[in-house]
N, C-alpha and C. Protein backbone atom coordinates (compact mmCIF):
# COMPACT_ATOMS: atom_id res chain seq x y z
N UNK A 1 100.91 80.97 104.26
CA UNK A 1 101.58 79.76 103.82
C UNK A 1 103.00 79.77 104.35
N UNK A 2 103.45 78.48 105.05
CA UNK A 2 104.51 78.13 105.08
C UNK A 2 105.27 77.47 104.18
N UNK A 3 106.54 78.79 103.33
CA UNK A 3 107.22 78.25 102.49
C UNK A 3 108.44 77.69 102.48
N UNK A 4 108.53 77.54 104.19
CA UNK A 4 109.63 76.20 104.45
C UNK A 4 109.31 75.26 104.71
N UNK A 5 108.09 74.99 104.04
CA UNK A 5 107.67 73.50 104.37
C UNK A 5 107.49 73.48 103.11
N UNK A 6 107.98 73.88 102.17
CA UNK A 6 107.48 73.50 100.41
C UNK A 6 108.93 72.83 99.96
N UNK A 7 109.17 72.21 99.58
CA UNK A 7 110.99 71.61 98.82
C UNK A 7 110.51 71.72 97.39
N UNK A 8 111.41 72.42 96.64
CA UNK A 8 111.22 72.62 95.02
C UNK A 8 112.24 72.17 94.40
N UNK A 9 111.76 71.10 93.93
CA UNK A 9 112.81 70.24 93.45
C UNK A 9 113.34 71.25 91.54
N UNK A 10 114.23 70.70 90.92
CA UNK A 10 114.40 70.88 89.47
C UNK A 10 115.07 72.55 89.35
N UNK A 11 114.71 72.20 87.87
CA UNK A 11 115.24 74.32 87.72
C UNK A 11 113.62 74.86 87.70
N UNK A 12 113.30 75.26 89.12
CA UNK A 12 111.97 75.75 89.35
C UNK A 12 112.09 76.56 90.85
N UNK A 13 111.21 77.77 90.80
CA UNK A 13 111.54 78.42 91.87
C UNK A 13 109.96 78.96 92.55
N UNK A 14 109.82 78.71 93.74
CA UNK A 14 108.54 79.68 94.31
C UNK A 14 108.50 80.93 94.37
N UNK A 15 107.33 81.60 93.79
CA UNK A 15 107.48 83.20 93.71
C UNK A 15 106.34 83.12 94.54
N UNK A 16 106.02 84.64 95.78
CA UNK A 16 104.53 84.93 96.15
C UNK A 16 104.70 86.27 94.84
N UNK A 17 103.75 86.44 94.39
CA UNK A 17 103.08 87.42 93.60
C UNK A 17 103.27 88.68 94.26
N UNK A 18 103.52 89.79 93.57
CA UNK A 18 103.24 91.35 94.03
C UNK A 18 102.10 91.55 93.54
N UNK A 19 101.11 92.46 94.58
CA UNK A 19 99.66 92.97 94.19
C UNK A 19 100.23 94.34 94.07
N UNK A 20 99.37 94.76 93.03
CA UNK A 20 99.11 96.09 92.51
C UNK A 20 98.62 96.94 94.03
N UNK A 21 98.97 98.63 94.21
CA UNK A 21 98.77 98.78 94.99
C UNK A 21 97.07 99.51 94.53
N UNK A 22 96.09 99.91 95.76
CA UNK A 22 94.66 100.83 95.21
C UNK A 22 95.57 102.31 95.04
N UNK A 23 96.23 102.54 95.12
CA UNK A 23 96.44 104.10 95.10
C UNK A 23 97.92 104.34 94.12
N UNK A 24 97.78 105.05 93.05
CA UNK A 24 98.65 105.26 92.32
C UNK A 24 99.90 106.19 92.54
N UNK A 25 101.02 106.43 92.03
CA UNK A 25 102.07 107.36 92.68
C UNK A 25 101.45 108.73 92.87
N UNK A 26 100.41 108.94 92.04
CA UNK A 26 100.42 110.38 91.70
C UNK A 26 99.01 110.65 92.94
N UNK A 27 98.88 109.27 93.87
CA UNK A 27 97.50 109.37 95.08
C UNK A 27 96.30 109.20 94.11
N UNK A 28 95.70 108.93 92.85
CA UNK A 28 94.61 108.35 92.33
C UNK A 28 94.29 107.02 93.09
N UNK A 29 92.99 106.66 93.61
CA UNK A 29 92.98 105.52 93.78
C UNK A 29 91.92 104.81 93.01
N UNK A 30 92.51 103.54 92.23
CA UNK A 30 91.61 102.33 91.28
C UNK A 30 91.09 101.58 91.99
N UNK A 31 89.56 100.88 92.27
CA UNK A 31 88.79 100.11 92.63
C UNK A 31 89.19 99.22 92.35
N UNK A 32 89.70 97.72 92.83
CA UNK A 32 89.89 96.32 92.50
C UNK A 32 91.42 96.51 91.40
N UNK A 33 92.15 97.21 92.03
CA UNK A 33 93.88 97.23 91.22
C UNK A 33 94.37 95.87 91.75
N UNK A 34 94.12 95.70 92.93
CA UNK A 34 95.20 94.63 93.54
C UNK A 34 94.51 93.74 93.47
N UNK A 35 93.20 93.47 92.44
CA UNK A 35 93.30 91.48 92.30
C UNK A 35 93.65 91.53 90.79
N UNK A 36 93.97 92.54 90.21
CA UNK A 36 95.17 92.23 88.94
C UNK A 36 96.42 91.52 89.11
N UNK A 37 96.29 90.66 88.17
CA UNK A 37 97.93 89.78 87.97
C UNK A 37 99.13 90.88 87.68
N UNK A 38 100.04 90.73 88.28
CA UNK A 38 101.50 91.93 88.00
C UNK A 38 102.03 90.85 87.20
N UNK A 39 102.95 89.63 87.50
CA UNK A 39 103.26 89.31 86.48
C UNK A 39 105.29 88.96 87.29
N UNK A 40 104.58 89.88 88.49
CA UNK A 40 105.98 90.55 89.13
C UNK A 40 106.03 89.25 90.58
N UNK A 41 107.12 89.24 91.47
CA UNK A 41 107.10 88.71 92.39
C UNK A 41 108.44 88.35 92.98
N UNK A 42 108.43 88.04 94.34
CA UNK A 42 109.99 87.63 94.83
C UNK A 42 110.07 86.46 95.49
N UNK A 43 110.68 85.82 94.79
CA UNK A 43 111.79 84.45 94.99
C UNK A 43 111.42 84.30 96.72
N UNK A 44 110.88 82.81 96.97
CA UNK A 44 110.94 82.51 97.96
C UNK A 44 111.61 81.34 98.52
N UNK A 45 111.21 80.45 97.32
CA UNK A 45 112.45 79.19 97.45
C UNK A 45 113.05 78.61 96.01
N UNK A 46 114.13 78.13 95.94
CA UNK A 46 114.26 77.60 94.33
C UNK A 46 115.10 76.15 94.60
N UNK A 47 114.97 75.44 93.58
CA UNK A 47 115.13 73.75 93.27
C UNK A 47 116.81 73.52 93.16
N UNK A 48 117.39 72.79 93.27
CA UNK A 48 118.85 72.22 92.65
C UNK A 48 119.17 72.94 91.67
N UNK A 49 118.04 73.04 90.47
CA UNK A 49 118.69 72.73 89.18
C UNK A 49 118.41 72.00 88.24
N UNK A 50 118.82 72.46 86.98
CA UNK A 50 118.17 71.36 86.44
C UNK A 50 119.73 70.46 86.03
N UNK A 51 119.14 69.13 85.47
CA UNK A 51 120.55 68.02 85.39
C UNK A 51 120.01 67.93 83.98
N UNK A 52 121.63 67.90 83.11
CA UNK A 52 121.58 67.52 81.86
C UNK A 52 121.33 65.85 81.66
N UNK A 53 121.66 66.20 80.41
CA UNK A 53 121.62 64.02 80.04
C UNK A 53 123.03 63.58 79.97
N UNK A 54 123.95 64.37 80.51
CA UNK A 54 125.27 63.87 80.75
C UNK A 54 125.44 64.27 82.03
N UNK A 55 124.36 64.13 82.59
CA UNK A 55 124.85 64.71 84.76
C UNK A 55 125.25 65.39 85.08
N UNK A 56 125.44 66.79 84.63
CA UNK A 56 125.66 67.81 84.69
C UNK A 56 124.53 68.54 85.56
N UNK A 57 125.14 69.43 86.79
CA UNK A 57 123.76 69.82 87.45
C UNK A 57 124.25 71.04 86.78
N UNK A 58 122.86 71.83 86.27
CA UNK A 58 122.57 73.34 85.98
C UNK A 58 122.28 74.31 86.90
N UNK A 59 123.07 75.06 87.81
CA UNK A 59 122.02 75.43 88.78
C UNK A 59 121.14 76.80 88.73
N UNK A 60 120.01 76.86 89.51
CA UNK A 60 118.84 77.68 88.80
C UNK A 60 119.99 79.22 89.26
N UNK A 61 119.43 80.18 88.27
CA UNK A 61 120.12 81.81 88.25
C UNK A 61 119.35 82.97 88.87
N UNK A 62 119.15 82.16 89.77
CA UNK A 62 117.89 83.24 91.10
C UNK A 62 118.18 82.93 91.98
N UNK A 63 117.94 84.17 93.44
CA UNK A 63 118.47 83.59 94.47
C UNK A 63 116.86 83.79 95.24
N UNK A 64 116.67 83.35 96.50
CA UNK A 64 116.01 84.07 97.50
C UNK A 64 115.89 85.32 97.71
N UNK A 65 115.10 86.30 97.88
CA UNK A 65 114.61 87.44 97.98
C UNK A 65 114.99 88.22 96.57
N UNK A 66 115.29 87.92 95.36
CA UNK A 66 115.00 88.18 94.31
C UNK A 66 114.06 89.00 93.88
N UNK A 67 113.74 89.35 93.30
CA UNK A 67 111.99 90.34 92.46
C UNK A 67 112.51 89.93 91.48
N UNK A 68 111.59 89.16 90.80
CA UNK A 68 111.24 88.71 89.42
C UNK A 68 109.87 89.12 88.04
N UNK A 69 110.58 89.04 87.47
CA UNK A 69 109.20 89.52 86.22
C UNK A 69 109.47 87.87 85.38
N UNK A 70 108.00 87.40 85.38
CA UNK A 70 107.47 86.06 84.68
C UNK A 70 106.94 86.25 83.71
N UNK A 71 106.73 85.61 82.81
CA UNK A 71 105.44 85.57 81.66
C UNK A 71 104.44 85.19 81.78
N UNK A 72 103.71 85.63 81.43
CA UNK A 72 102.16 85.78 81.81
C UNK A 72 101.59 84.30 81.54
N UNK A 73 100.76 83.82 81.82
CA UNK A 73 100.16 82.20 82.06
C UNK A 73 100.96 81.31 82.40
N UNK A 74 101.81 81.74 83.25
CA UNK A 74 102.97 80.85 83.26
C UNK A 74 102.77 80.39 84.68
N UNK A 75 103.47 79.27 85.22
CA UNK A 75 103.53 78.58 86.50
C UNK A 75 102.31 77.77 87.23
N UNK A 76 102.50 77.27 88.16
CA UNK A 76 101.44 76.49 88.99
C UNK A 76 100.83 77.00 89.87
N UNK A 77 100.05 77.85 89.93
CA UNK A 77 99.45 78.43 91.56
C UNK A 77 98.79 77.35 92.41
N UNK A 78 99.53 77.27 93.83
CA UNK A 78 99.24 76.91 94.95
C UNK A 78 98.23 77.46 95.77
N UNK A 79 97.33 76.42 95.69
CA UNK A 79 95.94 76.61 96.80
C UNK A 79 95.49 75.85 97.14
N UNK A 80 95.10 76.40 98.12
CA UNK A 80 94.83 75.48 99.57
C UNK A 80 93.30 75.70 100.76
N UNK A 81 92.38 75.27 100.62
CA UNK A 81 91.20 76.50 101.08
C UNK A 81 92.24 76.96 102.66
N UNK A 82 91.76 77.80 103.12
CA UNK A 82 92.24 78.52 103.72
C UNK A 82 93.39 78.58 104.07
N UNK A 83 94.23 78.15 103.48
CA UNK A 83 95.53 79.01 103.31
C UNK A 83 96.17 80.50 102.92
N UNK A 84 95.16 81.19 102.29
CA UNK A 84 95.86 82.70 102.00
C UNK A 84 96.65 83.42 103.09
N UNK A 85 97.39 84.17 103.24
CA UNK A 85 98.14 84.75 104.00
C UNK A 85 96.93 85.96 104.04
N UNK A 86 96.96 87.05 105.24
CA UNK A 86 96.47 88.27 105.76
C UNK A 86 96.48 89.09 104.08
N UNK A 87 97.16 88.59 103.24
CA UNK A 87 96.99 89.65 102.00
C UNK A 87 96.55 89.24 100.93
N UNK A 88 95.95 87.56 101.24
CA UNK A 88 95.60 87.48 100.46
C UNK A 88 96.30 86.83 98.57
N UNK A 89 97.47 87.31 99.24
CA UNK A 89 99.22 86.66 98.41
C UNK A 89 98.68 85.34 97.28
N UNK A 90 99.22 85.51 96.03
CA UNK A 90 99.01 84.42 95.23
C UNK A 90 100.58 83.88 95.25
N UNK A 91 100.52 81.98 95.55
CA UNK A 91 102.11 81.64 95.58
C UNK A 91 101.97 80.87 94.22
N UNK A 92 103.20 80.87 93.16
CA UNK A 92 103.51 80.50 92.00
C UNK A 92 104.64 79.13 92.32
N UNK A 93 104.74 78.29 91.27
CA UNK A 93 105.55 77.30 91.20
C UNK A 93 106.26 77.68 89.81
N UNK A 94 107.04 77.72 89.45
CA UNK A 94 107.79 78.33 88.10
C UNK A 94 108.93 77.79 87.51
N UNK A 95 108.27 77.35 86.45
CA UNK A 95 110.11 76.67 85.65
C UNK A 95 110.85 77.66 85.92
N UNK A 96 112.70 77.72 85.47
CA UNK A 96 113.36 78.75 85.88
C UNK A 96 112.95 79.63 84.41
N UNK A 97 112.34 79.00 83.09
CA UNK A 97 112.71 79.14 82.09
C UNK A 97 111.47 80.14 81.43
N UNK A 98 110.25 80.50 82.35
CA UNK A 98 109.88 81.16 82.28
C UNK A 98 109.78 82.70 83.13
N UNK A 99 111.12 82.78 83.65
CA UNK A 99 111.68 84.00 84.37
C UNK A 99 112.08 84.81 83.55
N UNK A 100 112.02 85.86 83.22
CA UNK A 100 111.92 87.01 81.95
C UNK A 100 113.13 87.81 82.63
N UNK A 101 113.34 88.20 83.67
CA UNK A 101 114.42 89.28 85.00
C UNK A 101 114.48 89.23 86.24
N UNK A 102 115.11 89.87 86.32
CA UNK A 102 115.45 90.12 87.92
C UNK A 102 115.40 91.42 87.83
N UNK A 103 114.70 91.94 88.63
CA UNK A 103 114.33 93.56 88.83
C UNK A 103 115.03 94.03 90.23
N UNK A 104 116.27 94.84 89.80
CA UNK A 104 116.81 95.49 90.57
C UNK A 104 116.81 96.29 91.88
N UNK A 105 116.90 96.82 92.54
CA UNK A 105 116.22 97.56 93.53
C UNK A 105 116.87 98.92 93.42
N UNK A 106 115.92 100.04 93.42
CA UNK A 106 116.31 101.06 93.24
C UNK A 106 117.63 101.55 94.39
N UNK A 107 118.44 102.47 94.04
CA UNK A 107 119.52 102.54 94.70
C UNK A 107 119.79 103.97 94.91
């Protein structure tokens, strides 16, 4: 999927999904890990903002390349028949308001 051809309007942001990996830190590997929902994902595009009822623009508190943690049943998944990317990638549409964090990157 081309996600510069998506415009996200509002306080709403595109996430692609992180898949679980088959092989655990410790090298165990789980049968069918990675068509589990994580829940997890990074910011690919986000909206204006949202506008109050006095015109006030809000603007969304995520940037691009972000890692985010969502709540679970949350957002719009985008599909398209053959659109999946080589991995198979689930893409999300997401109020800003069901964004739970921003997950840091280890340092």
């Amino acid at each position: 999927m081309d996600a510069s051809k998506i415009v996200i309007k509002g306080a709403r942001v595109l996430v692609k999904e992180q898949k679980l990996s088959q092989t655990t830190d410790s090298g165990i590997i789980i049968q069918g890990r990675e068509k589990e929902h994580t829940n997890q994902g990074v910011v690919l595009a986000v909206g204006e903002g949202a506008i109050l009822e006095n015109g006030t623009l809000v603007p969304v508190n995520v940037k691009v390349g972000d890692k985010v943690m969502y709540t679970a049943f949350s957002g719009s998944p985008i599909t398209k028949a053959g659109d999946e990317d080589e991995e198979g990638a689930r893409y999300l549409i997401l109020n800003e308001r069901d964004i739970l964090c921003i997950i840091l990157p280890d340092d």
